[in-house]
PDB file of N, CA and C in Angstrom:
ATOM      1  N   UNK A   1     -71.225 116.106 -58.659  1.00  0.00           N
ATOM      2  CA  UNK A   1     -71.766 115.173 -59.635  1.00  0.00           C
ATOM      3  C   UNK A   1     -73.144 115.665 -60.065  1.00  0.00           C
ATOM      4  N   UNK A   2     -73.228 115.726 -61.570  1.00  0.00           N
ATOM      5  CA  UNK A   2     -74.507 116.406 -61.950  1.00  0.00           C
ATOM      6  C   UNK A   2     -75.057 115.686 -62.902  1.00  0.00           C
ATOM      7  N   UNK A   3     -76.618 114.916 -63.010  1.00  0.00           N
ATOM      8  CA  UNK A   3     -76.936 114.243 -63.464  1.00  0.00           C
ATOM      9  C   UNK A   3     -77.690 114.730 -64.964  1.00  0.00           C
ATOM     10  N   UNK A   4     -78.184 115.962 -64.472  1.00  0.00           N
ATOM     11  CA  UNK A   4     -78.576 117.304 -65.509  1.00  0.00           C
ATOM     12  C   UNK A   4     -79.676 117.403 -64.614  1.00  0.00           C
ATOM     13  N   UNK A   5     -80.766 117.721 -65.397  1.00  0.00           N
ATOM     14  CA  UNK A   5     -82.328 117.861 -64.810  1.00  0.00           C
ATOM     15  C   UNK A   5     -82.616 116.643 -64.131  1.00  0.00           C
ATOM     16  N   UNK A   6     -83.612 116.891 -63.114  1.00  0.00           N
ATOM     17  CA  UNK A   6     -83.953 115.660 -61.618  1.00  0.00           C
ATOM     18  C   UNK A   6     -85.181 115.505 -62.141  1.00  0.00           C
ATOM     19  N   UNK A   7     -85.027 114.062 -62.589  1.00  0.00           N
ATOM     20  CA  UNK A   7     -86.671 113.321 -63.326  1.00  0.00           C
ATOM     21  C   UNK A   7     -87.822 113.582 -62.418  1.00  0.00           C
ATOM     22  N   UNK A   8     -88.603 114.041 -62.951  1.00  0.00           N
ATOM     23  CA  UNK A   8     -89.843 114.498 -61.831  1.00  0.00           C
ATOM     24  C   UNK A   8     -91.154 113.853 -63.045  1.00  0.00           C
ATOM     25  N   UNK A   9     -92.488 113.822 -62.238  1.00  0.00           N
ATOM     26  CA  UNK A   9     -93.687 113.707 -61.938  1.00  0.00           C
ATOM     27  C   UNK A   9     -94.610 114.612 -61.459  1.00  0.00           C
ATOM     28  N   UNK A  10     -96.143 114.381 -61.995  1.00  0.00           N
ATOM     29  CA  UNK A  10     -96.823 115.471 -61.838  1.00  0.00           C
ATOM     30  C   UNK A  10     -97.572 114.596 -60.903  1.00  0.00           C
ATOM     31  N   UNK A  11     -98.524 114.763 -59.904  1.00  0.00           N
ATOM     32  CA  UNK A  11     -99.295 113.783 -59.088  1.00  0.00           C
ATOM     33  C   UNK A  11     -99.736 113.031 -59.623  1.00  0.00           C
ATOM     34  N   UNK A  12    -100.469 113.394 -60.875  1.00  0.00           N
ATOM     35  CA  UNK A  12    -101.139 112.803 -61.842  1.00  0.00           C
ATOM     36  C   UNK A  12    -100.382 111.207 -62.720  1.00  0.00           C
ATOM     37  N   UNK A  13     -99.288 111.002 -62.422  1.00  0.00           N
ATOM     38  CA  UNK A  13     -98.243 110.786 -62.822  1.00  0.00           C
ATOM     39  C   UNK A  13     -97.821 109.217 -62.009  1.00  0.00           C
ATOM     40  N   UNK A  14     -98.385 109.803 -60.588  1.00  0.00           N
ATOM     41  CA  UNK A  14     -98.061 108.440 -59.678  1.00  0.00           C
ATOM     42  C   UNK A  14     -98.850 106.913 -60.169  1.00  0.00           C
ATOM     43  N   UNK A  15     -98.520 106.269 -60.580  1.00  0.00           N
ATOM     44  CA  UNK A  15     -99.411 105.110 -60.200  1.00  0.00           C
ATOM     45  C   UNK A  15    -100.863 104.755 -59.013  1.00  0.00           C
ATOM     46  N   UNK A  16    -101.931 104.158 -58.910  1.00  0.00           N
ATOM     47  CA  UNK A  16    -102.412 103.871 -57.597  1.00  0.00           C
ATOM     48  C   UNK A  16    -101.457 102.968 -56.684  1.00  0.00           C
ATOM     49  N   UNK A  17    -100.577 102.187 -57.521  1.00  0.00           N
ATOM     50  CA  UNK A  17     -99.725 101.026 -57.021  1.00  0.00           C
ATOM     51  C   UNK A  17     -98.549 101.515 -56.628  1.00  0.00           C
ATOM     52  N   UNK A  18     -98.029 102.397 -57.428  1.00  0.00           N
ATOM     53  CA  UNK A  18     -96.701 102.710 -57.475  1.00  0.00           C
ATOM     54  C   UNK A  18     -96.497 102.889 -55.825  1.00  0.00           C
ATOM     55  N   UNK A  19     -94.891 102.873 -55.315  1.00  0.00           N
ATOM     56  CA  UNK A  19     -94.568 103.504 -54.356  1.00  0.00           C
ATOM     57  C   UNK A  19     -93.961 104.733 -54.262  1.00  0.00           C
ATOM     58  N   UNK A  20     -94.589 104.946 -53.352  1.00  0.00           N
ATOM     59  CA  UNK A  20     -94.654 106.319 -52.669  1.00  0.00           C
ATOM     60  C   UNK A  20     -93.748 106.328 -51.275  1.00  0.00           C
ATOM     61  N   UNK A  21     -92.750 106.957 -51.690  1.00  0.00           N
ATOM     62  CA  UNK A  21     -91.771 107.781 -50.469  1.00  0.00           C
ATOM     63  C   UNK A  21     -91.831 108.315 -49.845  1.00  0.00           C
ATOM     64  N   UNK A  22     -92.038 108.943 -48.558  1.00  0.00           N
ATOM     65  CA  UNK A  22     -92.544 109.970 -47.963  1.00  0.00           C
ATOM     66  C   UNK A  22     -91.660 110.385 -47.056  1.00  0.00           C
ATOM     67  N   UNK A  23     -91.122 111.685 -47.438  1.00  0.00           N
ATOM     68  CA  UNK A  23     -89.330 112.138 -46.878  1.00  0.00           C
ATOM     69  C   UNK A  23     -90.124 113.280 -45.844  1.00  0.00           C
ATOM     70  N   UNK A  24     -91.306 113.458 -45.597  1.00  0.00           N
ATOM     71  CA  UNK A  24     -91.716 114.569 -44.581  1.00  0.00           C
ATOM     72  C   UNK A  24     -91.434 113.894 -42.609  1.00  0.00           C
ATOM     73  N   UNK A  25     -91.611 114.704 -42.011  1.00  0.00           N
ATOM     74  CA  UNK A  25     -91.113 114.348 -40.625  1.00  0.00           C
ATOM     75  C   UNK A  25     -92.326 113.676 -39.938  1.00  0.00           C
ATOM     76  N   UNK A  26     -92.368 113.472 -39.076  1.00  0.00           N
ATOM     77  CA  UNK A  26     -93.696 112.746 -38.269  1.00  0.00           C
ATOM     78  C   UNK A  26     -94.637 113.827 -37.952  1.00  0.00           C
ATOM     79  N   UNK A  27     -94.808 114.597 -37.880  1.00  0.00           N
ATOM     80  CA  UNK A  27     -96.212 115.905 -37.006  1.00  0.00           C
ATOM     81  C   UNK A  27     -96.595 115.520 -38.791  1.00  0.00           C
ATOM     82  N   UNK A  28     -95.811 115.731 -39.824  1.00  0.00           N
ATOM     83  CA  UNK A  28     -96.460 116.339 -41.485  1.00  0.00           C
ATOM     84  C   UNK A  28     -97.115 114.619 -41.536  1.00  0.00           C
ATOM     85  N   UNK A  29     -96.318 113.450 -40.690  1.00  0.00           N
ATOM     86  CA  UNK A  29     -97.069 112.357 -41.614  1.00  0.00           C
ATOM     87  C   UNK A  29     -98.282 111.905 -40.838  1.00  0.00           C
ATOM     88  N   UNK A  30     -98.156 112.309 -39.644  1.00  0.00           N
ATOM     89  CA  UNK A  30     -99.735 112.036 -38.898  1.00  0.00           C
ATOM     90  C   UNK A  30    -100.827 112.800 -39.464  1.00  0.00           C
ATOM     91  N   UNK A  31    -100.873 114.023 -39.825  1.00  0.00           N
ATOM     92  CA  UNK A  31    -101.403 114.870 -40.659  1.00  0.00           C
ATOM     93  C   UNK A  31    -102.288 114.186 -41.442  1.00  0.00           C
ATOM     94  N   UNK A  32    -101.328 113.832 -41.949  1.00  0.00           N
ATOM     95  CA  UNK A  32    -102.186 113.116 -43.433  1.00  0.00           C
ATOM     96  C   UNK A  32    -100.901 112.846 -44.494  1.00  0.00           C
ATOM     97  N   UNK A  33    -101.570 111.530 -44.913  1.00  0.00           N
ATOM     98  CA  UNK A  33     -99.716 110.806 -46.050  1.00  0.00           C
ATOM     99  C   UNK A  33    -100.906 109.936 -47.088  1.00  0.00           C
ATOM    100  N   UNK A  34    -100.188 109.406 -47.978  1.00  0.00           N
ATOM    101  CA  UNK A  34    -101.077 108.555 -49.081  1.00  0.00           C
ATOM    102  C   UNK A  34    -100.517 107.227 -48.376  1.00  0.00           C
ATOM    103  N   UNK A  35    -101.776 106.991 -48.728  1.00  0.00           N
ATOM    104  CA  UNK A  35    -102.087 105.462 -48.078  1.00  0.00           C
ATOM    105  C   UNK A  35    -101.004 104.598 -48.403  1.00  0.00           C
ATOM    106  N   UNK A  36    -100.662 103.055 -47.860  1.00  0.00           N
ATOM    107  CA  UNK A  36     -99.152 102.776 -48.211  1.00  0.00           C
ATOM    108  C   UNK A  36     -98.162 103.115 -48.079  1.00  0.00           C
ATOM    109  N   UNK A  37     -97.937 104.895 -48.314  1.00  0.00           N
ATOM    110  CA  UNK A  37     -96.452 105.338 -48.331  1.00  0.00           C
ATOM    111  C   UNK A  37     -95.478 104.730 -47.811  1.00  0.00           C
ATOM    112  N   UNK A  38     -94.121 104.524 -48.022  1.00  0.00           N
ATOM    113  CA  UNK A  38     -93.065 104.111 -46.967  1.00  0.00           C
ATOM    114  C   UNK A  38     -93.114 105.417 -46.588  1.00  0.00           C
ATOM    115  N   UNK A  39     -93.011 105.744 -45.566  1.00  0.00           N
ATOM    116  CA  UNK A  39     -92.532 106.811 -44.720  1.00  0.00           C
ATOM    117  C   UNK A  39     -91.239 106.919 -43.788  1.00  0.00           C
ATOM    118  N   UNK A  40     -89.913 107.744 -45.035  1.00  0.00           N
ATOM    119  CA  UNK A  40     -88.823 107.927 -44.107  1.00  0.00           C
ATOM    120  C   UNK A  40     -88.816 109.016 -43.853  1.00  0.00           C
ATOM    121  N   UNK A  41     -88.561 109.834 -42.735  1.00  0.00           N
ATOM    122  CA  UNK A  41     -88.151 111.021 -42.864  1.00  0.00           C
ATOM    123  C   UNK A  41     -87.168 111.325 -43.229  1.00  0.00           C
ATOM    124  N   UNK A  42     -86.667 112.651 -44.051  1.00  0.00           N
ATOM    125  CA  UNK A  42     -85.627 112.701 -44.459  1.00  0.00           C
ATOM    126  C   UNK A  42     -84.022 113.207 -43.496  1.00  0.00           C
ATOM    127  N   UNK A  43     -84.741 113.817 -42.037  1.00  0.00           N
ATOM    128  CA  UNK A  43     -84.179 113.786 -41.243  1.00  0.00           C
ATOM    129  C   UNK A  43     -83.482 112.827 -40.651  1.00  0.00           C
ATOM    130  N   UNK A  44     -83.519 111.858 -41.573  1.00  0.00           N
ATOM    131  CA  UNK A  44     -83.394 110.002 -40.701  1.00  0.00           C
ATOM    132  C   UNK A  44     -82.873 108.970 -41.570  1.00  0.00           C
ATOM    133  N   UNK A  45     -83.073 109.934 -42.701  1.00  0.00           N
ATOM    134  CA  UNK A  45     -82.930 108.827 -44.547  1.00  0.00           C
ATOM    135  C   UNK A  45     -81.825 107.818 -44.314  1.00  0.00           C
ATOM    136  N   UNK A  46     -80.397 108.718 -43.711  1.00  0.00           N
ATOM    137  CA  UNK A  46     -79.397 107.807 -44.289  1.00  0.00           C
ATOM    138  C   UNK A  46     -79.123 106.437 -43.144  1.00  0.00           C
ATOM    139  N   UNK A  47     -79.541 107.158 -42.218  1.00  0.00           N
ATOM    140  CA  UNK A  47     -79.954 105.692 -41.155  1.00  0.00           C
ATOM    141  C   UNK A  47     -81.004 104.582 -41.289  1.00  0.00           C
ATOM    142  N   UNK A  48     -82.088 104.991 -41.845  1.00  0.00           N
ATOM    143  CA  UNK A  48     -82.655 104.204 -42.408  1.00  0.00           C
ATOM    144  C   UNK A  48     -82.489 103.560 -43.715  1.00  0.00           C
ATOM    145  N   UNK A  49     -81.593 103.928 -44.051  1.00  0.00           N
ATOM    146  CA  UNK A  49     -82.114 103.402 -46.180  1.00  0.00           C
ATOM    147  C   UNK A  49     -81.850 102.483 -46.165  1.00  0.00           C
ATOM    148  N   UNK A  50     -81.888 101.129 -45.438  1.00  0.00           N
ATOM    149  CA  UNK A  50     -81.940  99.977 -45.833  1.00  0.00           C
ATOM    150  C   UNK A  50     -83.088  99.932 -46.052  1.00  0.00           C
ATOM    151  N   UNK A  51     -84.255 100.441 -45.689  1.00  0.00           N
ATOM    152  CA  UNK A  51     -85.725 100.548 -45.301  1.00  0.00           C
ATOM    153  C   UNK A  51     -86.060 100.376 -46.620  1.00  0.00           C
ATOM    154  N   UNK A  52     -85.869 101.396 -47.439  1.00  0.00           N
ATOM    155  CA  UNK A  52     -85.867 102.164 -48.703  1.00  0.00           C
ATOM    156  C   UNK A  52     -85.295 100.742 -49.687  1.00  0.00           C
ATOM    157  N   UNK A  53     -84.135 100.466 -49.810  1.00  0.00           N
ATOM    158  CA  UNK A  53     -83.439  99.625 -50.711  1.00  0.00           C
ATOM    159  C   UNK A  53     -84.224  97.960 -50.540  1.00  0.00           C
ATOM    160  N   UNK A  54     -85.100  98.070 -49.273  1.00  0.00           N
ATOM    161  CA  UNK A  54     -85.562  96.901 -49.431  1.00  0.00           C
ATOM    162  C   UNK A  54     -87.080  96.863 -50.164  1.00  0.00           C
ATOM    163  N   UNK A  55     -87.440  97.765 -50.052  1.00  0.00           N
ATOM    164  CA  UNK A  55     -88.757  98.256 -51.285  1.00  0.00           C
ATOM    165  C   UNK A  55     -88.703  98.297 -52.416  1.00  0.00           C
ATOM    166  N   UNK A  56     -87.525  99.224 -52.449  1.00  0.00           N
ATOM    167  CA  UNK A  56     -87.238  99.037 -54.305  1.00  0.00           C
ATOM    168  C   UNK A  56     -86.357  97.540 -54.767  1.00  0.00           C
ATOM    169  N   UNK A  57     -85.688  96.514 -54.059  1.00  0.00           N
ATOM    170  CA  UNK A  57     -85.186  95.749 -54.366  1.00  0.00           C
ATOM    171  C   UNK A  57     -85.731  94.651 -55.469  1.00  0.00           C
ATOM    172  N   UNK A  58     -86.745  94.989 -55.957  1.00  0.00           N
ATOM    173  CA  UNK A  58     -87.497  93.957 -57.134  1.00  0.00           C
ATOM    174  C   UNK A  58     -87.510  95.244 -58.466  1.00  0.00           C
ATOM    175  N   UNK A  59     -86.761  96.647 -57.701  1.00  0.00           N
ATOM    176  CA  UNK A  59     -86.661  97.046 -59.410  1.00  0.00           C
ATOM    177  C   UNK A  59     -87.856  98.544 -59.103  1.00  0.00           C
ATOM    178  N   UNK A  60     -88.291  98.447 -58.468  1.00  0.00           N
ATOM    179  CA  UNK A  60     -89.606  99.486 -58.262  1.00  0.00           C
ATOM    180  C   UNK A  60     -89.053 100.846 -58.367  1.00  0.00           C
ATOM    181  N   UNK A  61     -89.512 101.680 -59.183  1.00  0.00           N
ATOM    182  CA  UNK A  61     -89.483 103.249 -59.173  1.00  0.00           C
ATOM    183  C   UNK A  61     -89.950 103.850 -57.576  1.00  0.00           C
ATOM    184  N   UNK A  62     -89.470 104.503 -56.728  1.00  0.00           N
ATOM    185  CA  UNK A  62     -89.653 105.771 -55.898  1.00  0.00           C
ATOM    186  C   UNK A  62     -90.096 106.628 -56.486  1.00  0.00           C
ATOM    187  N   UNK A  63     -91.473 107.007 -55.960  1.00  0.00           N
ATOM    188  CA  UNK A  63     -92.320 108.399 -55.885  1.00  0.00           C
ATOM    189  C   UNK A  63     -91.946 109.193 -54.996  1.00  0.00           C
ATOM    190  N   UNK A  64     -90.987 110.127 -54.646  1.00  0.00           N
ATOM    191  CA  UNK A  64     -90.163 110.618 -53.799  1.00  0.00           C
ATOM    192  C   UNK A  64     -91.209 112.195 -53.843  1.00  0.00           C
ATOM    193  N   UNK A  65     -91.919 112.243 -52.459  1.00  0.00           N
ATOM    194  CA  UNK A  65     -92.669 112.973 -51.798  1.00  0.00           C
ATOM    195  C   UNK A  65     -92.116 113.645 -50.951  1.00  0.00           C
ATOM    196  N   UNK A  66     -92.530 115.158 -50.952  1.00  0.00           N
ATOM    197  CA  UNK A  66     -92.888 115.884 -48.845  1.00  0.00           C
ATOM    198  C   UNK A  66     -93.570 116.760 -49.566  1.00  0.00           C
ATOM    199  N   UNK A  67     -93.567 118.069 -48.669  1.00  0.00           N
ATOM    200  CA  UNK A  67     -95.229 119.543 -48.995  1.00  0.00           C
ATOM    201  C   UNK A  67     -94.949 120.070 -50.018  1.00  0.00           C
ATOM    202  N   UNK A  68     -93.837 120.522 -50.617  1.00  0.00           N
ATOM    203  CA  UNK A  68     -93.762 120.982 -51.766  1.00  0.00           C
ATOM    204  C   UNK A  68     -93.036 120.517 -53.061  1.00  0.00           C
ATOM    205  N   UNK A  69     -92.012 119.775 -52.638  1.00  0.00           N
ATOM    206  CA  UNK A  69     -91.126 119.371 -53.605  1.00  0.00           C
ATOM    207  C   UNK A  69     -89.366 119.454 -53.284  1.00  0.00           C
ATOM    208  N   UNK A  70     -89.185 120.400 -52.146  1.00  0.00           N
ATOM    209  CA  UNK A  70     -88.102 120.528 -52.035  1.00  0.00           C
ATOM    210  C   UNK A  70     -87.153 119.826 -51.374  1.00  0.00           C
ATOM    211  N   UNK A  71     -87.518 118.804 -50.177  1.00  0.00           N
ATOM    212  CA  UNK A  71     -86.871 117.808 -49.870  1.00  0.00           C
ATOM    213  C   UNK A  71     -86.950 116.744 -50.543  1.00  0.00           C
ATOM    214  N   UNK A  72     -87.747 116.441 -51.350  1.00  0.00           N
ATOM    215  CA  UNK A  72     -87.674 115.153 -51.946  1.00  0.00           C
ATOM    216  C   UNK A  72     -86.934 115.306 -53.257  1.00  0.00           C
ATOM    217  N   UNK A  73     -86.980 116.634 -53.505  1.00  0.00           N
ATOM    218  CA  UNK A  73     -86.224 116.787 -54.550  1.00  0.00           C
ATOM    219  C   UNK A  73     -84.241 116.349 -54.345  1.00  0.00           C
ATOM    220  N   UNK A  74     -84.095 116.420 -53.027  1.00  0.00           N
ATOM    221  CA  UNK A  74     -83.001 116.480 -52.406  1.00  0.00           C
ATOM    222  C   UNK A  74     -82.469 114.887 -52.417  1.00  0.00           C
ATOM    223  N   UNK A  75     -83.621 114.044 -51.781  1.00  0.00           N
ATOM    224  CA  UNK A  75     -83.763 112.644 -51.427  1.00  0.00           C
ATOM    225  C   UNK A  75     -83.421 111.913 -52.934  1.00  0.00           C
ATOM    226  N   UNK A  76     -84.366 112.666 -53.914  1.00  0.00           N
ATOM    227  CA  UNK A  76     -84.609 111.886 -55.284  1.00  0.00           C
ATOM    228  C   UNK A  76     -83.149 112.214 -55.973  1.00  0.00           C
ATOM    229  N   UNK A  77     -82.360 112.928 -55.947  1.00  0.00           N
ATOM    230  CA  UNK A  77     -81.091 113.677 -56.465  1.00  0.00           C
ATOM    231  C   UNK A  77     -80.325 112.058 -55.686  1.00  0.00           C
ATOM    232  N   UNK A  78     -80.211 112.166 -54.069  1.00  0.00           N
ATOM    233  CA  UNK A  78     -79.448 110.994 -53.537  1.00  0.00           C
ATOM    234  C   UNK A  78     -79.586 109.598 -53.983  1.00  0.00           C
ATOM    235  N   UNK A  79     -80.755 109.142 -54.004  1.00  0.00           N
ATOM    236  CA  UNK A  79     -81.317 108.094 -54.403  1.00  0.00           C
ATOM    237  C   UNK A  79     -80.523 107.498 -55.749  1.00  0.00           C
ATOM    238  N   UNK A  80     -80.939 108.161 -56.786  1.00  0.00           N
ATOM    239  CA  UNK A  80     -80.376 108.535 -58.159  1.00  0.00           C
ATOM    240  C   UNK A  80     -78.602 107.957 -58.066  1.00  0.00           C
ATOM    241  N   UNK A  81     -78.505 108.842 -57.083  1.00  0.00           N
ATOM    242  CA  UNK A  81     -77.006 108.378 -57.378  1.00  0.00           C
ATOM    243  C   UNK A  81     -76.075 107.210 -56.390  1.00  0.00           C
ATOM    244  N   UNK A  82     -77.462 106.387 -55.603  1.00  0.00           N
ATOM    245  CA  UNK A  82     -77.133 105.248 -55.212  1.00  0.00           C
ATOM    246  C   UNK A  82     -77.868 104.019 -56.202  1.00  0.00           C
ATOM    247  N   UNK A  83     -78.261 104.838 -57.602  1.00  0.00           N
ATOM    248  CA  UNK A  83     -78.518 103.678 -58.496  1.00  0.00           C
ATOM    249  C   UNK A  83     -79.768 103.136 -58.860  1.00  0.00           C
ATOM    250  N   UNK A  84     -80.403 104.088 -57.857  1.00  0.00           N
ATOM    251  CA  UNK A  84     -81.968 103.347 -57.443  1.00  0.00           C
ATOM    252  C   UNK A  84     -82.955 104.112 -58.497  1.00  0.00           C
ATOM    253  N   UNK A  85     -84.330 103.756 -59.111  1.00  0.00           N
ATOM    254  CA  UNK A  85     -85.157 104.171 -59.952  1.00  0.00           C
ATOM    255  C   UNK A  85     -85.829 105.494 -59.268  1.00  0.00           C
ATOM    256  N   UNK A  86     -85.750 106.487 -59.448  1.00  0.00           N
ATOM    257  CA  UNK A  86     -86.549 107.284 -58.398  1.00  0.00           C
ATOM    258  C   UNK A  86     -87.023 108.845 -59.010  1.00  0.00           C
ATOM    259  N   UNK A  87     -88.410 108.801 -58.886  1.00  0.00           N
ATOM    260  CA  UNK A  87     -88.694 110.259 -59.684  1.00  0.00           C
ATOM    261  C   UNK A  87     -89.186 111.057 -58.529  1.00  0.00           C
ATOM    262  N   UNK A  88     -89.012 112.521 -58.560  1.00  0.00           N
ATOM    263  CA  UNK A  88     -89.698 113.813 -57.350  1.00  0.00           C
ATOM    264  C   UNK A  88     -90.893 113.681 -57.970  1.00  0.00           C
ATOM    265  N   UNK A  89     -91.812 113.945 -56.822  1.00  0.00           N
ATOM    266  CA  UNK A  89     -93.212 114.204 -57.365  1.00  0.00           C
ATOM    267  C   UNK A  89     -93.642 115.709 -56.982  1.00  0.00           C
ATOM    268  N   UNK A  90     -93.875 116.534 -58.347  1.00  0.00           N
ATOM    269  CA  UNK A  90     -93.844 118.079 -58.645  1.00  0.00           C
ATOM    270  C   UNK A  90     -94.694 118.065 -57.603  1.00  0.00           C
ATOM    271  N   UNK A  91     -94.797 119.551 -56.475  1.00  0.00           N
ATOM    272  CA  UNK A  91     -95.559 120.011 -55.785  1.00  0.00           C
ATOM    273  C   UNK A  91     -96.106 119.353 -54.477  1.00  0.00           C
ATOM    274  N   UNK A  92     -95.046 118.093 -54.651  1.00  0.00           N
ATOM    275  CA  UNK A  92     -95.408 117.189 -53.097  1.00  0.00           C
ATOM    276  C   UNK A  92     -97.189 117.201 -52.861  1.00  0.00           C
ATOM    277  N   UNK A  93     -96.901 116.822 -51.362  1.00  0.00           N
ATOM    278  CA  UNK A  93     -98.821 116.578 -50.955  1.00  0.00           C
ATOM    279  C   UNK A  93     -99.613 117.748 -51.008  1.00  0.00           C
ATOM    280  N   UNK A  94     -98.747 119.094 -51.114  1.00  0.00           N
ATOM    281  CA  UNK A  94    -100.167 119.718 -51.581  1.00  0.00           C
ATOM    282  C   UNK A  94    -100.644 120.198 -52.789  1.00  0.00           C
ATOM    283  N   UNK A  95     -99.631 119.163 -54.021  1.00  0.00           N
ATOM    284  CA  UNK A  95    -100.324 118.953 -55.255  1.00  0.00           C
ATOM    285  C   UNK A  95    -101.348 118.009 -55.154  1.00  0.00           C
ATOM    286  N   UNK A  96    -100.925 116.746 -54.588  1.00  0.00           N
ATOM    287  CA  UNK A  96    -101.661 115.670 -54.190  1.00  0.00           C
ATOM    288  C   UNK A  96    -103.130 115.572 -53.772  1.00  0.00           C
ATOM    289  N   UNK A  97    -103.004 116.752 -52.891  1.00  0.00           N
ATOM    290  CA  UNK A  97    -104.341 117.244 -51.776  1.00  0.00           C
ATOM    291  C   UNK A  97    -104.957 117.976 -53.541  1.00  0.00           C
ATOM    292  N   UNK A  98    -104.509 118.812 -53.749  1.00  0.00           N
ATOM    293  CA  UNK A  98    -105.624 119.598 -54.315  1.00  0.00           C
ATOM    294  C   UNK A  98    -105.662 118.940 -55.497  1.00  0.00           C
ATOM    295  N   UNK A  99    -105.091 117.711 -56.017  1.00  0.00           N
ATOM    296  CA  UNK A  99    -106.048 117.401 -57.044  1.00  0.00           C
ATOM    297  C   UNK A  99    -106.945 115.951 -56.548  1.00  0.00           C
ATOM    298  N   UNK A 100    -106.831 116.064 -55.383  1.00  0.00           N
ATOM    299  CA  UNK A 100    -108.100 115.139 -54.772  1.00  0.00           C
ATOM    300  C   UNK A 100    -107.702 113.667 -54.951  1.00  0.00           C
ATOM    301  N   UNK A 101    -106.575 113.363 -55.044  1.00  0.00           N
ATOM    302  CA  UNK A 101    -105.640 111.963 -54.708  1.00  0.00           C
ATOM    303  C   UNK A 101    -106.111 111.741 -53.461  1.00  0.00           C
ATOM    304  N   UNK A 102    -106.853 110.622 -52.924  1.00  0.00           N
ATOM    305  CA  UNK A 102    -106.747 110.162 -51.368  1.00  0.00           C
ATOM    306  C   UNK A 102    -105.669 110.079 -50.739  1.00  0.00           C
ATOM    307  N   UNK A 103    -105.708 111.182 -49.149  1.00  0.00           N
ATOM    308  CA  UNK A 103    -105.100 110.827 -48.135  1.00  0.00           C
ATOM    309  C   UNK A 103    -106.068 109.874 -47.089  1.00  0.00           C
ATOM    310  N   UNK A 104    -104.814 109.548 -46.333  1.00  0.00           N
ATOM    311  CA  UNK A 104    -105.476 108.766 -45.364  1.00  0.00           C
ATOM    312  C   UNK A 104    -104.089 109.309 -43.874  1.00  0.00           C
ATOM    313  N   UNK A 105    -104.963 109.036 -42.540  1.00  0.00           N
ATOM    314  CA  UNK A 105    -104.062 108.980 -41.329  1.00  0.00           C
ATOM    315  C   UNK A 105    -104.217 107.775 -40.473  1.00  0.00           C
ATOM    316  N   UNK A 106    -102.891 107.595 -39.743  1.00  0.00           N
ATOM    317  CA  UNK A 106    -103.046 106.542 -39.033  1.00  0.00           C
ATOM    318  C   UNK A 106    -104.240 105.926 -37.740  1.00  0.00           C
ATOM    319  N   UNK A 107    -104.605 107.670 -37.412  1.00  0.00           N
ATOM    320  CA  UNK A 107    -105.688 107.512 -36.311  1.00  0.00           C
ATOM    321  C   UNK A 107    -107.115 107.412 -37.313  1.00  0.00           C
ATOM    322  N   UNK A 108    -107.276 107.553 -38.119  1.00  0.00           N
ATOM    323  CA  UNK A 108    -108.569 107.462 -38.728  1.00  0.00           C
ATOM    324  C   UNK A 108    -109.095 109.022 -38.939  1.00  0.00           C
ATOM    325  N   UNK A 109    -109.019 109.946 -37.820  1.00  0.00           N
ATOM    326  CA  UNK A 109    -109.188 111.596 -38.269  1.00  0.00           C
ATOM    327  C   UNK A 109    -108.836 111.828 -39.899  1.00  0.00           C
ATOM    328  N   UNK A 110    -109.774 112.743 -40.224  1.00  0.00           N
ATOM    329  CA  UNK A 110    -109.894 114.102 -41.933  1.00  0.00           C
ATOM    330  C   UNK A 110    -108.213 114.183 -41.569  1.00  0.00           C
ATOM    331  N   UNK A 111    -107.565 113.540 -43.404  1.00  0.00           N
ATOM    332  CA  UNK A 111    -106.151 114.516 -43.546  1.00  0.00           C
ATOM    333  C   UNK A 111    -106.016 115.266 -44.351  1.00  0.00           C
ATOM    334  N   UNK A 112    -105.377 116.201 -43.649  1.00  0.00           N
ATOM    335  CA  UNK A 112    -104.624 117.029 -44.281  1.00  0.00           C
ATOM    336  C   UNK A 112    -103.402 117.179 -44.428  1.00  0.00           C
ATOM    337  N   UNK A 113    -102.568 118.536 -45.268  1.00  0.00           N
ATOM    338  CA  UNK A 113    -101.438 118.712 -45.075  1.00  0.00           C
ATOM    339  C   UNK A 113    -101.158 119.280 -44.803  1.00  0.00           C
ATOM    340  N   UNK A 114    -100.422 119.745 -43.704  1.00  0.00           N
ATOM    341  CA  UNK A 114     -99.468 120.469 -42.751  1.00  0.00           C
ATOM    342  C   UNK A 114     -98.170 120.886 -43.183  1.00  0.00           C
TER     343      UNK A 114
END
């Protein structure tokens, strides 16, 4: 099933409000994640996606995140074709990082991305 081209986003692109997906694993989200994120890993997605369907359930677009683009690109392709609003965000967190979008971590420590 081919939808054509996978709707994407530039960081620049995210909302401050919007939600943010975060398909990276736990070592990448202690690191450093944008504040809010839902954080599923994508190692975990399909066990979790009620997680997911209960976020977007008022209609909300997915900012579908990890480091570069390539798992979320994966996530945002699935998503899509369970119906749900959902764009990849080009270049993941270390577009994010370098155009100086705030991260934040759960312990309070400088994030980065890993």
């Amino acid at each position: 099933m081919n939808f054509g081209p996978l709707p994407s986003v530039d960081v620049a692109g995210v909302p401050a409000d919007g939600l943010v997906l975060d398909v990276r694993e736990d070592d990448e989200w202690a690191a450093g994640h944008v504040e809010g994120a839902l954080h599923v890993p994508m190692s975990e997605f399909v066990a979790r996606f009620g997680e997911v369907t209960e976020a977007v359930e008022d209609g909300r677009r997915a900012y579908v995140m990890c480091r570069v683009g390539g798992r979320s690109a994966q996530v945002t392709q699935y998503l899509l074709q369970q119906g749900i609003d959902a764009v990849n965000v080009d270049g993941g967190m270390l577009a994010w990082n370098a155009a100086g979008r705030p991260m934040a971590t759960d312990t309070g420590t400088d994030a980065y991305v890993l």
